[in-house]
Protein backbone atom coordinates (compact mmCIF):
# COMPACT_ATOMS: atom_id res chain seq x y z
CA UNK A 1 0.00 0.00 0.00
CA UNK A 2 1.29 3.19 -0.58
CA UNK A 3 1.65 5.97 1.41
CA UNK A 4 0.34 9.00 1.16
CA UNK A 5 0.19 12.30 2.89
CA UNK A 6 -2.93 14.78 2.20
CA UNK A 7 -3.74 16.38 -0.60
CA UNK A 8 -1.55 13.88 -2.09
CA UNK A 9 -2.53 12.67 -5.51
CA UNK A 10 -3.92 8.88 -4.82
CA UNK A 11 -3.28 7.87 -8.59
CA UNK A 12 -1.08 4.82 -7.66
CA UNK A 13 -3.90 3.56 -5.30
CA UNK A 14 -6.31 3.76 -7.92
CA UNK A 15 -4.33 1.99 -10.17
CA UNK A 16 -3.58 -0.87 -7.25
CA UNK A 17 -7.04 -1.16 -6.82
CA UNK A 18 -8.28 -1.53 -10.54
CA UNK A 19 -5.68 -4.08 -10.71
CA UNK A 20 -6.91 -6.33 -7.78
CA UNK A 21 -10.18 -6.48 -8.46
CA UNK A 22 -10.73 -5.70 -11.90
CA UNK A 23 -8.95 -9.12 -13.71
CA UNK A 24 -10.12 -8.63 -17.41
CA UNK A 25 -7.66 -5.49 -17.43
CA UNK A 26 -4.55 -6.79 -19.57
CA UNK A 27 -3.07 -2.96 -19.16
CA UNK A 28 -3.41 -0.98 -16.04
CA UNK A 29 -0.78 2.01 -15.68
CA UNK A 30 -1.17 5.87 -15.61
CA UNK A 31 -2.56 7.06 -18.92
CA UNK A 32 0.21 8.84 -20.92
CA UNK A 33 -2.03 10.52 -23.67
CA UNK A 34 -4.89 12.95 -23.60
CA UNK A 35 -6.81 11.96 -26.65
CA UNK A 36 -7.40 8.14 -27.87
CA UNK A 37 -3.73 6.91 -29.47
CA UNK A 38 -3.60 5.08 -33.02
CA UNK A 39 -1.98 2.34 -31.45
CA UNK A 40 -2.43 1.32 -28.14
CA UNK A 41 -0.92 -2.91 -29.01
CA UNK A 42 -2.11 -5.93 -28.46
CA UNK A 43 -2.64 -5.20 -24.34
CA UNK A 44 -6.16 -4.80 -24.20
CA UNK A 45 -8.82 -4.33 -22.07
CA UNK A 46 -6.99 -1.69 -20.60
CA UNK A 47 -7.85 1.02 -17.79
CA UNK A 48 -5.67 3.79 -17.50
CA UNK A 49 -6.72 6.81 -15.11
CA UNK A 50 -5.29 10.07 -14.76
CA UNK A 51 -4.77 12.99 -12.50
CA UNK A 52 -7.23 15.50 -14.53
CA UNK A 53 -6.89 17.96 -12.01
CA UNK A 54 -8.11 19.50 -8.87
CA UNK A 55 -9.09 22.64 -6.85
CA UNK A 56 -10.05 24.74 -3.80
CA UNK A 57 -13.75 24.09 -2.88
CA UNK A 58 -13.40 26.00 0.15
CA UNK A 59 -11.26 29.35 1.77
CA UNK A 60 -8.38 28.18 3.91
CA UNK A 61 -9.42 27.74 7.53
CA UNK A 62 -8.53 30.78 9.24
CA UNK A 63 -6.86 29.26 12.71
CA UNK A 64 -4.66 26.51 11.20
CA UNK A 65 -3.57 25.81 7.52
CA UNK A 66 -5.74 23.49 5.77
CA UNK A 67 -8.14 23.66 2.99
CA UNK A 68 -10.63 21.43 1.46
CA UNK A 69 -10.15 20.32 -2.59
CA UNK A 70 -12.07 17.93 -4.77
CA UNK A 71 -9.51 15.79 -6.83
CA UNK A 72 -10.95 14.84 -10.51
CA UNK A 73 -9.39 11.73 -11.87
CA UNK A 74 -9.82 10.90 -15.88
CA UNK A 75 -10.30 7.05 -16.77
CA UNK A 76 -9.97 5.69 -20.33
CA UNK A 77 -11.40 2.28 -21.11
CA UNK A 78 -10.48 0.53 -24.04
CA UNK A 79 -11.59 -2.58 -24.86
CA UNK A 80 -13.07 -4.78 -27.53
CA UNK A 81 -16.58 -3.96 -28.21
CA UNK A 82 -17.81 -7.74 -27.11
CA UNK A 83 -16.45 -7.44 -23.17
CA UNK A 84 -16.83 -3.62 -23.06
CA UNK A 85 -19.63 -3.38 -21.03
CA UNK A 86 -18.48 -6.34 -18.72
CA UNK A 87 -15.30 -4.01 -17.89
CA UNK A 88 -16.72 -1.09 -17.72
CA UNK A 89 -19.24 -2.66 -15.13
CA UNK A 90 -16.69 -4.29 -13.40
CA UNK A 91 -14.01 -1.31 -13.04
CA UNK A 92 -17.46 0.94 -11.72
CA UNK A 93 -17.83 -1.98 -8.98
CA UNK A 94 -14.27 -1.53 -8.41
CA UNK A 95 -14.05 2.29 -7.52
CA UNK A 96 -17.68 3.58 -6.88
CA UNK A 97 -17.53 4.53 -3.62
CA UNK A 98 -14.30 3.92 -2.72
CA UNK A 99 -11.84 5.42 0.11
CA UNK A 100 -8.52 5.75 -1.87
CA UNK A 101 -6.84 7.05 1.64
CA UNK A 102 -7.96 8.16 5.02
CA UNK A 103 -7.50 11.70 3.61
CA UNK A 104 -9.87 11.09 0.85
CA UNK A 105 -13.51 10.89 0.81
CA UNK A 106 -15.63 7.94 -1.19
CA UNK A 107 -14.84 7.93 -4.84
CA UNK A 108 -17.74 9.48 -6.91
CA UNK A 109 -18.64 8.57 -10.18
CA UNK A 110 -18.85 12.18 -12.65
CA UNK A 111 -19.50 11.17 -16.05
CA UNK A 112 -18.87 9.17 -19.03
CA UNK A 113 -18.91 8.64 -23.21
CA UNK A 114 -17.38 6.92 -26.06
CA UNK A 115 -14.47 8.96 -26.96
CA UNK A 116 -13.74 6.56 -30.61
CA UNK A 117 -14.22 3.80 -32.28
CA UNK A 118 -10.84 2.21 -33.46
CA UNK A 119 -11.89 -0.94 -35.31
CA UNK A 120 -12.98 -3.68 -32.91
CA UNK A 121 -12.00 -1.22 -29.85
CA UNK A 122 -14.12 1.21 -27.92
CA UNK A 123 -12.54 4.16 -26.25
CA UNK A 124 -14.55 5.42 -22.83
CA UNK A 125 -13.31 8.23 -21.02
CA UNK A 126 -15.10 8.61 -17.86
CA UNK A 127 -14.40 11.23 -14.90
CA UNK A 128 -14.27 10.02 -11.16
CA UNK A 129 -14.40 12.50 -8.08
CA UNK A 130 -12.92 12.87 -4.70
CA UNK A 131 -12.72 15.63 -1.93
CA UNK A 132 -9.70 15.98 0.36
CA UNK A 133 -7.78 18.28 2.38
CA UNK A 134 -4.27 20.00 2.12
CA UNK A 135 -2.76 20.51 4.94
CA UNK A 136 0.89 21.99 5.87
């Protein structure tokens, strides 16, 4: 388990987690693109989240330094269009809901659509949602 201290970006938790429980994947790792690749090989299903960003939902408390943030994390699933829905269903069992830390509230799901079509393969992007606190 890794550790993590708050407002800490929990992307390597995320990516433990889809791993455990989520066996179809072929290719879990921190998504190194933006928009859907020509060629992503041979390695699919794949899930590959992101840090999409994150900001200030509140003012800093006024007697000691912390603040609250929501942390938005990007998700692309690409699969073949005849277990597509099976992963998708299985990687939202996997993370709605879920504590990535004891910094971080319950993973929310935000939203979701088909990004491509890339011959046989679908590409998903979907947003998930977290709140948690920096502190110094």
């Amino acid at each position: 388990m890794l550790s993590l201290d708050s407002g800490d970006s929990a992307i390597g938790i995320l990516i433990d987690r889809l791993r455990e429980l989520v066996p179809q994947l072929k290719t879990v790792d921190e998504a190194w693109f933006a928009q859907p690749i020509d060629d992503l090989g041979d390695e699919v299903p794949a899930g590959l989240p992101y840090l999409a960003g994150e900001g200030a939902t509140s003012d800093i408390a006024t007697l000691r330094p912390i603040q609250q943030m929501e942390q938005t994390y990007g998700l692309w699933i690409v699969a073949p269009r005849d277990v597509f829905g099976k992963v998708r269903k299985q990687i939202r069992l996997a993370l709605f809901g879920h504590q990535l830390s004891q910094y971080h509230n319950p993973l929310q799901y935000g939203q979701g659509g088909q990004m491509d079509v890339k011959g046989r393969y679908i590409w998903w992007h979907e947003t998930w949602t977290t709140t948690t606190h920096y502190r110094v």
